[in-house]
Protein backbone atom coordinates (compact mmCIF):
# COMPACT_ATOMS: atom_id res chain seq x y z
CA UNK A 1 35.38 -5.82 22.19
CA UNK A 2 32.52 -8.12 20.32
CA UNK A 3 30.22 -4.88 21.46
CA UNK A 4 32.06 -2.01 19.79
CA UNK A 5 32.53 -4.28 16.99
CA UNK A 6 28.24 -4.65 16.87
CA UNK A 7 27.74 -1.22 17.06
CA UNK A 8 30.81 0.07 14.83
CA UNK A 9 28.50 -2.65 12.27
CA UNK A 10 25.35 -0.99 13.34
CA UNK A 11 26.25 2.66 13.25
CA UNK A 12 27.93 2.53 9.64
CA UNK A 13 25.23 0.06 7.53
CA UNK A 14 23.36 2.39 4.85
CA UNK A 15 19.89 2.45 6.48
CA UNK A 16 21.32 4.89 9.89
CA UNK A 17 23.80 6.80 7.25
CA UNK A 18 21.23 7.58 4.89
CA UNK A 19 18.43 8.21 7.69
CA UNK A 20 21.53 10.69 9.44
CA UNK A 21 21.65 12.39 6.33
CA UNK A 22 18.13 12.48 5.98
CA UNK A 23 17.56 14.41 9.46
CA UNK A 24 20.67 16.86 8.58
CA UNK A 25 19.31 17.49 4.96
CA UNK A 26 15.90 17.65 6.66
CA UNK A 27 17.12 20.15 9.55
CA UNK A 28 18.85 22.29 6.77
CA UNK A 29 15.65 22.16 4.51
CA UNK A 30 13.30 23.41 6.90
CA UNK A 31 15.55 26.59 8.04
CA UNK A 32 15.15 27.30 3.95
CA UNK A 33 11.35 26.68 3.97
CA UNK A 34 11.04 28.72 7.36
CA UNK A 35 13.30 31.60 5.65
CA UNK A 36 11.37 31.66 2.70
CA UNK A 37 8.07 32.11 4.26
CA UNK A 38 8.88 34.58 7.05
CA UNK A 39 11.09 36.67 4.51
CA UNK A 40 9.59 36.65 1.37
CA UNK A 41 6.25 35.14 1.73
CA UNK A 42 4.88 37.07 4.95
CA UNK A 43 5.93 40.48 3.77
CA UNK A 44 3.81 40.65 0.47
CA UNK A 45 0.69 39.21 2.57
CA UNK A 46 1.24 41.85 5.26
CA UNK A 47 1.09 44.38 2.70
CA UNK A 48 -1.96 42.91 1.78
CA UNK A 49 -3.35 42.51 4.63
CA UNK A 50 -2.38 46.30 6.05
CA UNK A 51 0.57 45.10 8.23
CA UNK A 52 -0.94 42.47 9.71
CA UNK A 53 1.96 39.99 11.37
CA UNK A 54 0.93 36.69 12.40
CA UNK A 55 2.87 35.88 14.75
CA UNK A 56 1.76 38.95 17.03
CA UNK A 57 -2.08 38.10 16.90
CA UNK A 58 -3.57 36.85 20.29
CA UNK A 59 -6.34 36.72 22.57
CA UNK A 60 -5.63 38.19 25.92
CA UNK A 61 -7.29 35.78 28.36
CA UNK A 62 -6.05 37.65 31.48
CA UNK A 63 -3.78 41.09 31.51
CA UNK A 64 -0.73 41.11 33.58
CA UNK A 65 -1.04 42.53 36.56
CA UNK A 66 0.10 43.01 40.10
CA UNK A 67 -1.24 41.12 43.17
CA UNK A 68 -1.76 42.52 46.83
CA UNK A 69 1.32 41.51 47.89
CA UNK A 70 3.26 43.11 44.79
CA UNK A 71 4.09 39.38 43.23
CA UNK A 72 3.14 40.35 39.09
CA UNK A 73 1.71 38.18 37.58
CA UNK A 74 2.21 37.78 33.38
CA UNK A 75 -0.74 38.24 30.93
CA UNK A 76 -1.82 34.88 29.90
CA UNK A 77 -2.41 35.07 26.19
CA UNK A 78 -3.80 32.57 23.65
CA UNK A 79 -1.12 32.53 20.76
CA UNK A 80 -2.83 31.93 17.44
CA UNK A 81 -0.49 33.80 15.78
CA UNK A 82 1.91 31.33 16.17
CA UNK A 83 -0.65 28.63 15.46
CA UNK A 84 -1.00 30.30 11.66
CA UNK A 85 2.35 30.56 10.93
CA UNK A 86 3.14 27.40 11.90
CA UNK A 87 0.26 25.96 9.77
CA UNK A 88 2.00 28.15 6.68
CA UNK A 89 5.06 26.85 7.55
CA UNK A 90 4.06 23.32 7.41
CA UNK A 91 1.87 23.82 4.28
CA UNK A 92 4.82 25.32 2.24
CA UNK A 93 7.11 22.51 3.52
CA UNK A 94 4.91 19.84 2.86
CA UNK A 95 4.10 21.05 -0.71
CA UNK A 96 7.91 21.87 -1.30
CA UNK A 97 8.94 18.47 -0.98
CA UNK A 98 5.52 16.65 -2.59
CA UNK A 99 7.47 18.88 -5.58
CA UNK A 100 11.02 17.45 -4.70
CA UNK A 101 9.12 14.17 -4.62
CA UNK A 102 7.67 14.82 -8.24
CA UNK A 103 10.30 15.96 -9.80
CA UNK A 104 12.32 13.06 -9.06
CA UNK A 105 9.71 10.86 -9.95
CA UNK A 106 9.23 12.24 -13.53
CA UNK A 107 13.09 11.89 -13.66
CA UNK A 108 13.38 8.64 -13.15
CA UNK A 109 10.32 7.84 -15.30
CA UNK A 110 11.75 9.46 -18.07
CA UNK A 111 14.98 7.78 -17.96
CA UNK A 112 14.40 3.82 -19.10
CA UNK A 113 15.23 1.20 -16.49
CA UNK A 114 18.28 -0.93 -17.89
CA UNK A 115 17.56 -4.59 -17.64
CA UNK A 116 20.62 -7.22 -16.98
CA UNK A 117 21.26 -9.14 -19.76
CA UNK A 118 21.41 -12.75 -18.93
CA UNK A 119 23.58 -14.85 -20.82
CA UNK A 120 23.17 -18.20 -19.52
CA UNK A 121 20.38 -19.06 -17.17
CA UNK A 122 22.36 -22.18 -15.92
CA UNK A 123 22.82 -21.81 -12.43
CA UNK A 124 27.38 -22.10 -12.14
CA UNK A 125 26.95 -25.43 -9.81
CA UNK A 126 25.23 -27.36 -13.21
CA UNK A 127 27.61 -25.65 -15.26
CA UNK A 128 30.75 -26.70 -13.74
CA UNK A 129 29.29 -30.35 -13.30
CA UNK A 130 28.48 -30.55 -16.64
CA UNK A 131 32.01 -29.09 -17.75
CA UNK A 132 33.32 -32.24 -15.52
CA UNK A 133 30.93 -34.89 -17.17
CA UNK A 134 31.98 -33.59 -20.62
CA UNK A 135 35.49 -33.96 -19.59
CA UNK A 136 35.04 -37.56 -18.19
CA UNK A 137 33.47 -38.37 -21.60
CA UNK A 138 36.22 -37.07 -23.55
CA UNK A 139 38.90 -39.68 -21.51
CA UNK A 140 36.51 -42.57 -21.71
């Protein structure tokens, strides 16, 4: 029992809940990002660049063919198509959440820190023994 107890303790204290939310939030940013640069980003820069899709640029190292014994054998291709939009991909996230980042900096610079108020330094212990020595004056 003292083991589901541990990790029932372990599984709900703020640091996994907030890094679980994190990954989900994370997971469900990127698909965004992704969306947003193979849908609206990619288009215009096709136009621009006559059509031109990324992901379908590669090198042909060897074209598919058939061996002797009629085994085919697949083109092996050097992908680096995928290799730029991956690198777009990761630019645009990065600098959409170095944005996310700022913005929430400037937010909470702009809004002013509240400082506790304080009013008695006098740690309770002293306090309550000095409550009893006034007392013990007050019989004498």
């Amino acid at each position: 029992m003292g083991i589901i107890q541990d990790f029932k303790a372990f599984a709900l204290k703020g640091n996994v809940v907030d890094l679980a939310v994190g990954v989900v939030t994370g997971g469900a940013f990127g698909k965004i990002v992704s969306s947003l640069v193979s849908d609206v980003i990619m288009p215009p820069l096709a136009l621009i660049t006559g059509g031109i899709n990324f992901t379908d640029m590669k090198l042909v190292l060897r074209e598919a063919m058939v061996r002797a014994d009629g085994k085919a054998l697949e083109a092996i291709t050097l992908n680096y198509g995928n290799f730029i939009q991956h690198s777009v991909d990761f630019f645009l996230i990065a600098l959409s959440i170095f944005m996310v980042i700022q913005a929430m900096s400037r937010l909470r610079a702009a809004k002013p820190e509240e400082v506790p108020v304080v009013a008695d330094a006098t740690p309770p212990e002293v306090a309550l023994l000095s409550e009893i020595r006034d007392l013990l004056k007050r019989q004498a």
